[in-house]
Protein backbone atom coordinates (compact mmCIF):
# COMPACT_ATOMS: atom_id res chain seq x y z
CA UNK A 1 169.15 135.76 43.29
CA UNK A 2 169.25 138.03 46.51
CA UNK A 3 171.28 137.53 49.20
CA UNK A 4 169.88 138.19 52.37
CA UNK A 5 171.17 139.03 55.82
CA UNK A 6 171.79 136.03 58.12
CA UNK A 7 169.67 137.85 61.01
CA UNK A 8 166.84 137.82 58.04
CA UNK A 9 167.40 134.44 56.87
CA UNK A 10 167.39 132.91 60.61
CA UNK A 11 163.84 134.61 61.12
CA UNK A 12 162.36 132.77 57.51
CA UNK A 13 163.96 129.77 58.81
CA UNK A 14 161.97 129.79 61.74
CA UNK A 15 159.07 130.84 59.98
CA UNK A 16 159.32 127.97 57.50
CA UNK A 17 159.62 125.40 60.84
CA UNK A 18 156.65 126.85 62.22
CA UNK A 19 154.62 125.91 59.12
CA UNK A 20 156.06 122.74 58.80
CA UNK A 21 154.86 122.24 62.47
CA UNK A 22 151.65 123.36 61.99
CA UNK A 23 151.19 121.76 58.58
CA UNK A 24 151.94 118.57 60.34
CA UNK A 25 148.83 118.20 63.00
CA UNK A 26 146.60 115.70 61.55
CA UNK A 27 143.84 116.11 64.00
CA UNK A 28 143.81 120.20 63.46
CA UNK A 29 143.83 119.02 59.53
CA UNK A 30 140.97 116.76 60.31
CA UNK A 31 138.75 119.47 62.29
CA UNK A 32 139.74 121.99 59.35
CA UNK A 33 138.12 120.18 56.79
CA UNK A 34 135.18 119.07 59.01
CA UNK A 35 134.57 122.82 58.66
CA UNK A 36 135.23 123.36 55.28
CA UNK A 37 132.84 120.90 54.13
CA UNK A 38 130.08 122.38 56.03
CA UNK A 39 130.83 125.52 54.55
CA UNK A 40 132.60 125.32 51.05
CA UNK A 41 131.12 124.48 47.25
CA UNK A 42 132.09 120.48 46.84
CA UNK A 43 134.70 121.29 44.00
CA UNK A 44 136.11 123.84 46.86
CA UNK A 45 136.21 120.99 49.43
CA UNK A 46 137.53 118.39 47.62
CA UNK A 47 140.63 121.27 46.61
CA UNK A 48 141.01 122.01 50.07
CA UNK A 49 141.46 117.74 51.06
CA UNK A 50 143.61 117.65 48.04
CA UNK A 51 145.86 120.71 49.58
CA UNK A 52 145.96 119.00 53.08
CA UNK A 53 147.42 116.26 51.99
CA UNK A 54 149.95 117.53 49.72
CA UNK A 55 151.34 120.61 51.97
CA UNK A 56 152.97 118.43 54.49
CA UNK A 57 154.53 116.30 51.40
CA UNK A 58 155.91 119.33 49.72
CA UNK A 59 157.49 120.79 52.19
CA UNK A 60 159.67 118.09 53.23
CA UNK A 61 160.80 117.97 49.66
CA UNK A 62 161.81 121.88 49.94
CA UNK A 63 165.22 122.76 50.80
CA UNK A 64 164.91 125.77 53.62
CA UNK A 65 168.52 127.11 52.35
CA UNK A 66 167.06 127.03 48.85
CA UNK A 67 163.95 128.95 50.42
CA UNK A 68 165.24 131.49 52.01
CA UNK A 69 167.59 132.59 49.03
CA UNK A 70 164.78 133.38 46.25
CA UNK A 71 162.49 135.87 45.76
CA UNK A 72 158.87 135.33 46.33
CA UNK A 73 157.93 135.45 42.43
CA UNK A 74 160.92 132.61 41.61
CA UNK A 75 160.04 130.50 44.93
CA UNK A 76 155.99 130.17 43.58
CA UNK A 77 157.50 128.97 40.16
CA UNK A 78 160.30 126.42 42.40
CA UNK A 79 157.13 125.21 44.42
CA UNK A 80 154.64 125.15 41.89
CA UNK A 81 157.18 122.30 40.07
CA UNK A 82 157.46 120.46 43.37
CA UNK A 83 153.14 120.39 44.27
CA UNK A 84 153.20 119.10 40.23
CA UNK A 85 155.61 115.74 40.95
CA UNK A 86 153.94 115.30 44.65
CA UNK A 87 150.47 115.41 43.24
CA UNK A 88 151.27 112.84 40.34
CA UNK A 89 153.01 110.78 42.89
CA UNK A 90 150.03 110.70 44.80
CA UNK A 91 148.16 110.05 41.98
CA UNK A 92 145.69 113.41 43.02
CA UNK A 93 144.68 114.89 39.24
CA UNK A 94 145.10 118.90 39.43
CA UNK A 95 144.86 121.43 36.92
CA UNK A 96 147.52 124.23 36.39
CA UNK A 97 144.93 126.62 38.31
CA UNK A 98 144.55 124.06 41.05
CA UNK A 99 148.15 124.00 41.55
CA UNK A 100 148.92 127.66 41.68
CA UNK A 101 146.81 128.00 44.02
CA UNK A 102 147.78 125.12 46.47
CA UNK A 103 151.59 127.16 45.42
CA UNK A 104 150.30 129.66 46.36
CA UNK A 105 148.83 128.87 49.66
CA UNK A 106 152.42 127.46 50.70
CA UNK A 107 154.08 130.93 49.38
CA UNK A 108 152.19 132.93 51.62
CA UNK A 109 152.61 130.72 54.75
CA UNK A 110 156.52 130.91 54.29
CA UNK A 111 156.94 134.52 53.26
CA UNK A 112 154.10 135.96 54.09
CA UNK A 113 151.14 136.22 56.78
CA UNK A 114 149.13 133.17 55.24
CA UNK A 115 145.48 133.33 53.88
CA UNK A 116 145.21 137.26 54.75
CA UNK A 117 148.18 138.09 52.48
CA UNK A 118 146.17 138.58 49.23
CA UNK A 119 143.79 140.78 51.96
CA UNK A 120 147.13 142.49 52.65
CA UNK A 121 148.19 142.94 49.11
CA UNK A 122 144.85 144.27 47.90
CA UNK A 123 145.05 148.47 48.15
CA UNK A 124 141.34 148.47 48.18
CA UNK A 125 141.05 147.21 52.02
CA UNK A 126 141.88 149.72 54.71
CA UNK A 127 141.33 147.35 57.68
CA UNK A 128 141.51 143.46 58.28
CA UNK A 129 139.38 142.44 61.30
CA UNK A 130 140.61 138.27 62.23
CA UNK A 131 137.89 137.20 64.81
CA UNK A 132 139.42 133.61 65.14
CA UNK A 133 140.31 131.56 62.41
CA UNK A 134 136.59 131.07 60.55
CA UNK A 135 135.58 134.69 60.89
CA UNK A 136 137.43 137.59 58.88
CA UNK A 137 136.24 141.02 57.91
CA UNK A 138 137.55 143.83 55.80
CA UNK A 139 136.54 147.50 55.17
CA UNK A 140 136.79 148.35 51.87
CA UNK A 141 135.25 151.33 50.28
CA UNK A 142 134.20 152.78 53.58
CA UNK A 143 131.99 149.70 54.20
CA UNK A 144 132.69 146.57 56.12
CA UNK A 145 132.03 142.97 54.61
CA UNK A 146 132.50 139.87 55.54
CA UNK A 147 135.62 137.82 54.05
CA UNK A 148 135.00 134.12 52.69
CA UNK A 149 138.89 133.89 53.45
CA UNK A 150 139.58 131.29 56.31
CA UNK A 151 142.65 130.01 58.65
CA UNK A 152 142.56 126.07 58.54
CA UNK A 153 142.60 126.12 62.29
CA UNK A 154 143.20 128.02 65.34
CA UNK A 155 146.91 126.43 65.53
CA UNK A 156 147.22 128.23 61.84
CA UNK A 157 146.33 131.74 63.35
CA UNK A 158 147.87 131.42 66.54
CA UNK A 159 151.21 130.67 64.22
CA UNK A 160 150.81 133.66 62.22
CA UNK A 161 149.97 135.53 65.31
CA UNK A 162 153.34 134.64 67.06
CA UNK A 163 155.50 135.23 64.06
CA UNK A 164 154.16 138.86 63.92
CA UNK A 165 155.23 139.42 67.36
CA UNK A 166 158.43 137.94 66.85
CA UNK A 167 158.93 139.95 63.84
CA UNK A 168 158.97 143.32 65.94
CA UNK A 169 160.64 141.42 68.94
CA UNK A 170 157.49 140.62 71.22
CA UNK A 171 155.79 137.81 72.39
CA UNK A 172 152.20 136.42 72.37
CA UNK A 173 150.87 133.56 74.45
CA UNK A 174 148.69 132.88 77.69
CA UNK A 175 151.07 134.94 80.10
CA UNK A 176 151.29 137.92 77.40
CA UNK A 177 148.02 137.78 75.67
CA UNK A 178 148.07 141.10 74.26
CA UNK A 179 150.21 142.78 71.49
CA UNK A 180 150.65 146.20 69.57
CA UNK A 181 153.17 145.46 66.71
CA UNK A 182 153.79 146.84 63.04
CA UNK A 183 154.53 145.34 60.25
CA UNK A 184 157.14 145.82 57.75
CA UNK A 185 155.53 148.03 55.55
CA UNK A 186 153.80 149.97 58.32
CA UNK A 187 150.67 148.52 58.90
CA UNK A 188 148.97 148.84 62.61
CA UNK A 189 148.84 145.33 64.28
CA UNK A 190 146.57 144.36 67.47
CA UNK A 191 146.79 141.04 68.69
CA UNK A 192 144.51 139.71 71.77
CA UNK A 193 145.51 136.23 72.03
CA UNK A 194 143.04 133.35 74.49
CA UNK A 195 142.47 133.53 77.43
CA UNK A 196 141.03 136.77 77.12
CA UNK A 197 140.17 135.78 73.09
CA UNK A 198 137.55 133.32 73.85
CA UNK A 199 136.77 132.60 69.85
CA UNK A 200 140.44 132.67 68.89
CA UNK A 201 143.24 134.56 68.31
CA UNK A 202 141.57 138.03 67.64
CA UNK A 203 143.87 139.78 64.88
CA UNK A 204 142.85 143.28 63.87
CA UNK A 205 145.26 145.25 61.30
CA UNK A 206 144.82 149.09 60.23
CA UNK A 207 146.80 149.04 57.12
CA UNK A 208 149.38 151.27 56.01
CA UNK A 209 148.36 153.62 52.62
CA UNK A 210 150.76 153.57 50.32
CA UNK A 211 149.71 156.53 48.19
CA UNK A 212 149.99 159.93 49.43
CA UNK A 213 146.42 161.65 49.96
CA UNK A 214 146.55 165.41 48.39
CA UNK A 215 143.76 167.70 48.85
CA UNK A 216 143.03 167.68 45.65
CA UNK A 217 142.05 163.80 46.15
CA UNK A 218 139.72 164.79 49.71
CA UNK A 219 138.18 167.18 47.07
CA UNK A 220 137.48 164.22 44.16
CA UNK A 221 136.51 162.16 47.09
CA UNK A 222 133.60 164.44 48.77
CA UNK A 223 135.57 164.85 51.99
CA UNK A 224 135.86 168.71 51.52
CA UNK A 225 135.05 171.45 49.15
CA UNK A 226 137.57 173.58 47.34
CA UNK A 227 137.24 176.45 49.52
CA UNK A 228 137.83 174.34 52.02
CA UNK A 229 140.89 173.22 50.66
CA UNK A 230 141.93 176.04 50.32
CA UNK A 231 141.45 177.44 53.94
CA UNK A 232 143.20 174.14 55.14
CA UNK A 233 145.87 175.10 52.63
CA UNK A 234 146.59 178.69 53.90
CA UNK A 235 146.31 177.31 57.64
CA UNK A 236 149.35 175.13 56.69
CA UNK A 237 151.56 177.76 55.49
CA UNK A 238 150.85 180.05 57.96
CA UNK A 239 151.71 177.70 60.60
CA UNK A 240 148.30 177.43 62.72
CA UNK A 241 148.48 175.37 65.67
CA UNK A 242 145.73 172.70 64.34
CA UNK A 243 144.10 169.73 66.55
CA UNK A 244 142.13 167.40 64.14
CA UNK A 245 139.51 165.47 66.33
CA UNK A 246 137.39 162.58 65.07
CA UNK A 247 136.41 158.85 65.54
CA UNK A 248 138.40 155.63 64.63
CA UNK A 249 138.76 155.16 61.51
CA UNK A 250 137.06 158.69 60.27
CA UNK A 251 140.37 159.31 58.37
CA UNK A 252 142.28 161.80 60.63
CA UNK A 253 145.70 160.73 59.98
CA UNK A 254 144.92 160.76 56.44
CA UNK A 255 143.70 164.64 56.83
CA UNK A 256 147.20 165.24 58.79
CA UNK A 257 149.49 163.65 56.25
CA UNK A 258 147.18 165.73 53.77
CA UNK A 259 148.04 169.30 56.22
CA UNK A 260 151.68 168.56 56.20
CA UNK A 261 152.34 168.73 52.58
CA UNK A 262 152.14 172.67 53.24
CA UNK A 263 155.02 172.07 55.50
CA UNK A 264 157.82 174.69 54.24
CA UNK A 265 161.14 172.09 52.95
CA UNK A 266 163.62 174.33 55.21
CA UNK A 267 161.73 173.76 58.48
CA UNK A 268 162.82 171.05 60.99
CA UNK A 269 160.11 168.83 61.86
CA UNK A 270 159.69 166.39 64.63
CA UNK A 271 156.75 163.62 64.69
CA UNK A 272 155.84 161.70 67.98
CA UNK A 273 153.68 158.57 66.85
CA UNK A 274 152.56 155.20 68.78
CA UNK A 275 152.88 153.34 65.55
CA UNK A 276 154.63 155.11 63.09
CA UNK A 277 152.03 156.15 60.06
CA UNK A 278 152.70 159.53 58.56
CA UNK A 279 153.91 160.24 55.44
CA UNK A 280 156.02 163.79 55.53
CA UNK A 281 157.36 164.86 52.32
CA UNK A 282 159.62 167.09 53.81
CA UNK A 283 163.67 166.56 53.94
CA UNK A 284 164.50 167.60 57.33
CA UNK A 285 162.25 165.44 59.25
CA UNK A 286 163.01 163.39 62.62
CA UNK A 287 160.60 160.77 63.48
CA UNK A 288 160.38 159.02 66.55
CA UNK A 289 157.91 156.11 68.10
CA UNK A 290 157.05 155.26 71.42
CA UNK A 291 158.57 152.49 72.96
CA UNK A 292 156.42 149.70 75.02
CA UNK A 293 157.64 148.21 78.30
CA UNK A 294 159.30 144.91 78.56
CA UNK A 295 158.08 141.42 79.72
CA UNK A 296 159.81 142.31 82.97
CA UNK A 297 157.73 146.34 83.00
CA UNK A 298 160.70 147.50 82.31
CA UNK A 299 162.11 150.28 79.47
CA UNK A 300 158.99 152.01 78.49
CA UNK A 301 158.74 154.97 76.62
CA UNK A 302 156.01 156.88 76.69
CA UNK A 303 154.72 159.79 74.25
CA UNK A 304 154.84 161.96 77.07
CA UNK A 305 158.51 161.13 77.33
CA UNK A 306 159.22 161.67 73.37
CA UNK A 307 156.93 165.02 73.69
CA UNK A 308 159.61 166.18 76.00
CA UNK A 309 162.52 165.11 74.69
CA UNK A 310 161.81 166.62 71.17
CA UNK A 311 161.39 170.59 73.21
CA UNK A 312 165.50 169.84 73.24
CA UNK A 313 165.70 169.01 69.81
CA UNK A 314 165.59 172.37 68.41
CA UNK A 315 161.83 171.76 66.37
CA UNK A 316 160.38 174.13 64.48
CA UNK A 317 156.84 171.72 64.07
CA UNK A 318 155.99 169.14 66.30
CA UNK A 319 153.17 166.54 64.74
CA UNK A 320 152.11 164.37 67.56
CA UNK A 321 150.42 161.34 65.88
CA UNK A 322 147.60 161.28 68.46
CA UNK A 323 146.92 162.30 71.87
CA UNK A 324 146.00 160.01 74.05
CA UNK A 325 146.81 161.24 77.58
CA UNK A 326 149.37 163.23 79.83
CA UNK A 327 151.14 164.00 76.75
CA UNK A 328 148.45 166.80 76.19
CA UNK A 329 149.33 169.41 78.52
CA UNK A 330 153.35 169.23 76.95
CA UNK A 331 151.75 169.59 73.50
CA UNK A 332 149.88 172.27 74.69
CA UNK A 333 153.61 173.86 75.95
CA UNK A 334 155.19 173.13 72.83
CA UNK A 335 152.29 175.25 71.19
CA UNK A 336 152.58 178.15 73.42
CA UNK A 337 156.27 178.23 73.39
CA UNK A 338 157.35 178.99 69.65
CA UNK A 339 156.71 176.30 68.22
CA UNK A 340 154.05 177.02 65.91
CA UNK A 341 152.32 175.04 62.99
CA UNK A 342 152.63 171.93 65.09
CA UNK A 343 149.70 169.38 64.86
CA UNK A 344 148.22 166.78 66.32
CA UNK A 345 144.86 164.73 66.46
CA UNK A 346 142.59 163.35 69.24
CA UNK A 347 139.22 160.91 69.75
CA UNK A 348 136.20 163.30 70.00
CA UNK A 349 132.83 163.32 68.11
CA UNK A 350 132.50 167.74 67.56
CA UNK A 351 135.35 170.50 67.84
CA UNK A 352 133.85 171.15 71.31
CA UNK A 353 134.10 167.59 72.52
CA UNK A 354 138.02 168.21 71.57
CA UNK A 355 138.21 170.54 73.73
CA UNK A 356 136.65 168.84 76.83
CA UNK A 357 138.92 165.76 75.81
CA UNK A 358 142.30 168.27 76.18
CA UNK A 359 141.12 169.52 79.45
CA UNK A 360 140.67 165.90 80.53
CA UNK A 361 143.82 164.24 79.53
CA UNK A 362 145.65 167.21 80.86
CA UNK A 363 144.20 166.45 84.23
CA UNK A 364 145.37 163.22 84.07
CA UNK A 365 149.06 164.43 84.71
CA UNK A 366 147.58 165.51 88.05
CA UNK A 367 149.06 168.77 87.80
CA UNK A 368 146.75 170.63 90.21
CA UNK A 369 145.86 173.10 87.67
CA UNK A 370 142.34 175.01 87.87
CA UNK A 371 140.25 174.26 84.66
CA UNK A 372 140.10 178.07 84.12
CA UNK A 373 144.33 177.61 83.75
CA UNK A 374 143.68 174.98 81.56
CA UNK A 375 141.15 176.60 79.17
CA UNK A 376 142.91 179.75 79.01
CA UNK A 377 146.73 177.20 77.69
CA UNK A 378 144.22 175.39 75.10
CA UNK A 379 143.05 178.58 73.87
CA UNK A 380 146.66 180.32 74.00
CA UNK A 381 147.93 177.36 72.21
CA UNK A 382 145.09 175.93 69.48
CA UNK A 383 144.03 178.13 66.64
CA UNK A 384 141.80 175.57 64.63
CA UNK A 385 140.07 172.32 65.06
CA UNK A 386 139.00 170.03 62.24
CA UNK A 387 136.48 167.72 62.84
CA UNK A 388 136.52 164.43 60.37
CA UNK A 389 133.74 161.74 60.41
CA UNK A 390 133.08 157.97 58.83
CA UNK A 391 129.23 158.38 57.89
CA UNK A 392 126.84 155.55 56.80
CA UNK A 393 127.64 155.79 52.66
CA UNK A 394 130.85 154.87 53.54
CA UNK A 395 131.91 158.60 53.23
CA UNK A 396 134.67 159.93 55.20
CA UNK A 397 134.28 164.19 55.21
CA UNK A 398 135.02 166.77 57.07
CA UNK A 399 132.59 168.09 59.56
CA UNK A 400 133.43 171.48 60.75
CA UNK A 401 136.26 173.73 60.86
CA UNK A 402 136.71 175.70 63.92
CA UNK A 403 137.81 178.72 64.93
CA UNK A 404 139.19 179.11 68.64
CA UNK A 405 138.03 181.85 69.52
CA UNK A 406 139.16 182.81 73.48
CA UNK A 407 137.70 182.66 76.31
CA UNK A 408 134.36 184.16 77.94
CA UNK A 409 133.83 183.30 81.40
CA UNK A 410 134.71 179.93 82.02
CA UNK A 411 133.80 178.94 78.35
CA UNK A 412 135.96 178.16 75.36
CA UNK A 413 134.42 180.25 72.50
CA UNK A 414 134.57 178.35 69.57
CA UNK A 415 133.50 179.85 65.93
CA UNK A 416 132.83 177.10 62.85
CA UNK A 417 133.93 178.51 60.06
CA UNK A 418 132.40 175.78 58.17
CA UNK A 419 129.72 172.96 59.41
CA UNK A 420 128.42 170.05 57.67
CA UNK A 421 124.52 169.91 56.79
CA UNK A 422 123.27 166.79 55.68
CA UNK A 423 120.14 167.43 52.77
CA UNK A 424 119.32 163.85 52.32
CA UNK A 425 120.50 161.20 50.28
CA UNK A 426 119.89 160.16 46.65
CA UNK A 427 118.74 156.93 45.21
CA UNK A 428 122.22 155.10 45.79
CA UNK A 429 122.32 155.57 49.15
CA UNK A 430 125.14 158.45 48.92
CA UNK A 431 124.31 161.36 51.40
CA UNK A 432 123.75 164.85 50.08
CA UNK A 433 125.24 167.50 52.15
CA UNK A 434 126.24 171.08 51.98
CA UNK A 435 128.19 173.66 54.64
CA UNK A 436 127.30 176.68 56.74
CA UNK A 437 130.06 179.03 56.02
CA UNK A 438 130.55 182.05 58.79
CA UNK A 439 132.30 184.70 57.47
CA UNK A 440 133.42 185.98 60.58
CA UNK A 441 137.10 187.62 60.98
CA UNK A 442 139.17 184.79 62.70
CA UNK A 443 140.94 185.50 65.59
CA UNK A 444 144.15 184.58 64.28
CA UNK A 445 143.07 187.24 61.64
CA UNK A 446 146.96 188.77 62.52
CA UNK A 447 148.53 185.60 61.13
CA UNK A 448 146.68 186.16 57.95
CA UNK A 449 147.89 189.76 57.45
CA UNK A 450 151.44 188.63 58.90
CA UNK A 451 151.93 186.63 56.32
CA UNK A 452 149.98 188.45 53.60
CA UNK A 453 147.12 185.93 53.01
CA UNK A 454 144.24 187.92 54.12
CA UNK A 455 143.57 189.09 50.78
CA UNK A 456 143.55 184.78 49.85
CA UNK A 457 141.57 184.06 52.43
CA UNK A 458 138.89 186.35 51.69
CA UNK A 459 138.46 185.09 48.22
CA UNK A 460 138.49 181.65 49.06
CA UNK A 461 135.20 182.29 50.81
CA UNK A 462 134.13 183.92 47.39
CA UNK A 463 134.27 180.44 45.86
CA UNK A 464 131.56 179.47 43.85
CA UNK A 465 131.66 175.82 45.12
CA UNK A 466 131.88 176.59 49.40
């Protein structure tokens, strides 16, 4: 039996009272099975009446000491005894399945995040998209498909709403209807609560992987050839300044936490994230997340702020999570001022869209500075830029790999060294593609000789799968 911190055991308590409460609403009950009998199998209905009745029952007959001192695995066994004598004093006839899963049910709603914890426990599911309590979708496999997993009611999501926010020490209700939390193991959170959620609750969670993505695995998966891998590989090591651009969702954070495994062990390394997600192997690593303001506006930190900061940390990488604004002309800074190898990712659709997006969000820090300035920092201070896409199969792969070139004019000159091709698709639906390859010496061609992988990088273009 664990023994768990009194600050821990005072937040299950609460949790526990907040399902009792909401447990005990007969009319949200009422309306809940109105629904599921419009929607469910009869066998399915008449399980979900059955559950109804007996939650409220059971859970007056658990002891909330008793609760918060066992595990989840013993607590299912201590409840599944206790839905057993309530349902033959009722004189309701259940089955051993039946009762697990009423158990179950109860488990969840104590310890965990209700109905969407199986959704949570599954590794198959990258993202869980709540759009009120009858409506739930998941991607899994690149594709996304609707859930039959419900909430009884909107009272049932609104409580596991609030006890998310609480969790990470926010609050979610009419006069603070929106929320940006994490959960414990990591997990992106979004909450838009009503009035602005006019179905609902809206609950939207990008979940955090807990297996390490290798090249090796972008290779088994179709995101990238082994040449590819390979040029990504000696980009790492030779500590290129690297921008990976992309959409949400195309699988750019996975790509970075892929780049820093080529991270030397004896360099100090600094990471600047919104939401904490990456995954450095590394042992001297200092990791630091923004910080949002306070119901009263007050004690914000921003990245910008963190960006900053970290230049007087003595860095030798700095991984910005993703760039989202002001932040971009410091990372730009940071890039031209020794700091080499650092990383960082940003919302475009092609390499050259990246760039535009850098010039723009270093405007925003109204800093006066002619665009010619600013092209001539970006190109001073990026050597590559991935692009990563989510395509129609499902398939996340990398799009082109750029080259920043310099400057011509007033124009960013940017070489792909390699560029999807789409040929078509076969009879599965899975989309056949290939890559133009440019040969062309790369302008950080010095780097390569520096640090005597010219003669590596040349073969890896003699690769018989490019």
């Amino acid at each position: 039996m664990s023994i768990n911190k009194p600050s821990e055991q005072q937040d299950r308590l609460r949790r526990i009272q907040s399902v009792q409460t909401t447990f005990g609403q007969p009319e949200a009950s009422t309306a809940s099975v109105e629904i599921v009998q419009e929607t469910l199998p009869t066998d399915v209905t008449t399980l979900q009446n059955h559950s109804l009745v007996l939650r409220p029952l059971c859970l007056n007959r658990l002891d909330p000491t008793l609760v918060l001192s066992l595990s989840q695995d013993d607590l299912l066994e201590q409840v599944e005894q206790v839905v057993s004598r309530v349902a033959a004093e009722q004189k309701i006839q259940l089955n051993l399945r039946e009762q697990r899963s009423i158990a179950t049910e109860l488990v969840h709603d104590m310890k965990g995040l209700g109905p969407i914890q199986p959704l949570l426990d599954d590794d198959g599911i990258n993202d869980i998209m709540v759009n009120g309590p009858n409506t739930i979708f998941v991607e899994k496999k690149g594709k996304t498909v609707q859930s039959n997993i419900k909430f009884r009611d909107v009272r049932h999501l609104s409580s596991v709403c609030q006890r998310i926010a609480s969790d990470v020490g926010r609050r979610i209700d009419e006069s603070s209807p929106m929320v940006d939390a994490r959960l414990k193991d990591g997990s992106r959170v979004n909450i838009v609560f009503p009035p602005l959620a006019l179905d609902g609750p809206y609950l939207s969670i990008r979940k955090f992987s807990r297996h390490k993505i290798s090249f090796q695995q972008l290779v088994n998966n179709g995101s990238c050839t082994p040449a590819m891998a390979k040029i990504l590989e000696i980009a790492g090591r030779i500590r290129l300044n690297i921008v990976i651009s992309g959409g949400t969702g195309s699988g750019k954070t996975t790509l970075l936490n892929a780049l820093s495994h080529f991270i030397d062990f004896g360099e100090r390394v600094i990471t600047v994230e919104d939401a904490a997600e990456l995954q450095l192997q590394q042992p001297h690593v200092v990791r630091m997340e923004t910080r949002p303001p306070s119901l009263e506006g007050t004690g914000e930190v921003t990245q910008r702020d963190l960006v900053r900061n970290a230049l007087r940390m003595r860095p030798d990488r700095i991984i910005i999570g993703e760039v989202r604004g002001a932040e971009a002309f410091d990372m730009l800074q940071a890039m031209n001022t020794g700091h080499d190898g650092s990383m960082s990712t940003v919302h475009a659709n092609t390499t050259r869209d990246g760039v535009t997006r850098i010039e723009s969000m270093v405007q925003m820090g109204n800093f006066g500075l002619p665009i010619s300035a600013i092209r001539n920092q970006i190109v001073g201070a990026v050597d590559m830029i991935i692009q990563i896409g989510r395509h129609r199969d499902g398939g996340r792969r990398i799009m082109q790999i750029t080259d920043v070139a310099g400057v011509e004019g007033d124009i960013v000159v940017l070489n792909d060294i390699f560029r999807l091709k789409f040929d078509g698709e076969d009879a599965e639906g899975k989309l056949l593609t290939s890559y133009d390859v440019s040969r062309i010496r790369p302008s950080f061609y010095e780097k390569l000789v520096y640090n005597q992988m010219d003669g590596v990088w040349n073969s890896a273009f003699e690769s018989k799968v490019i």
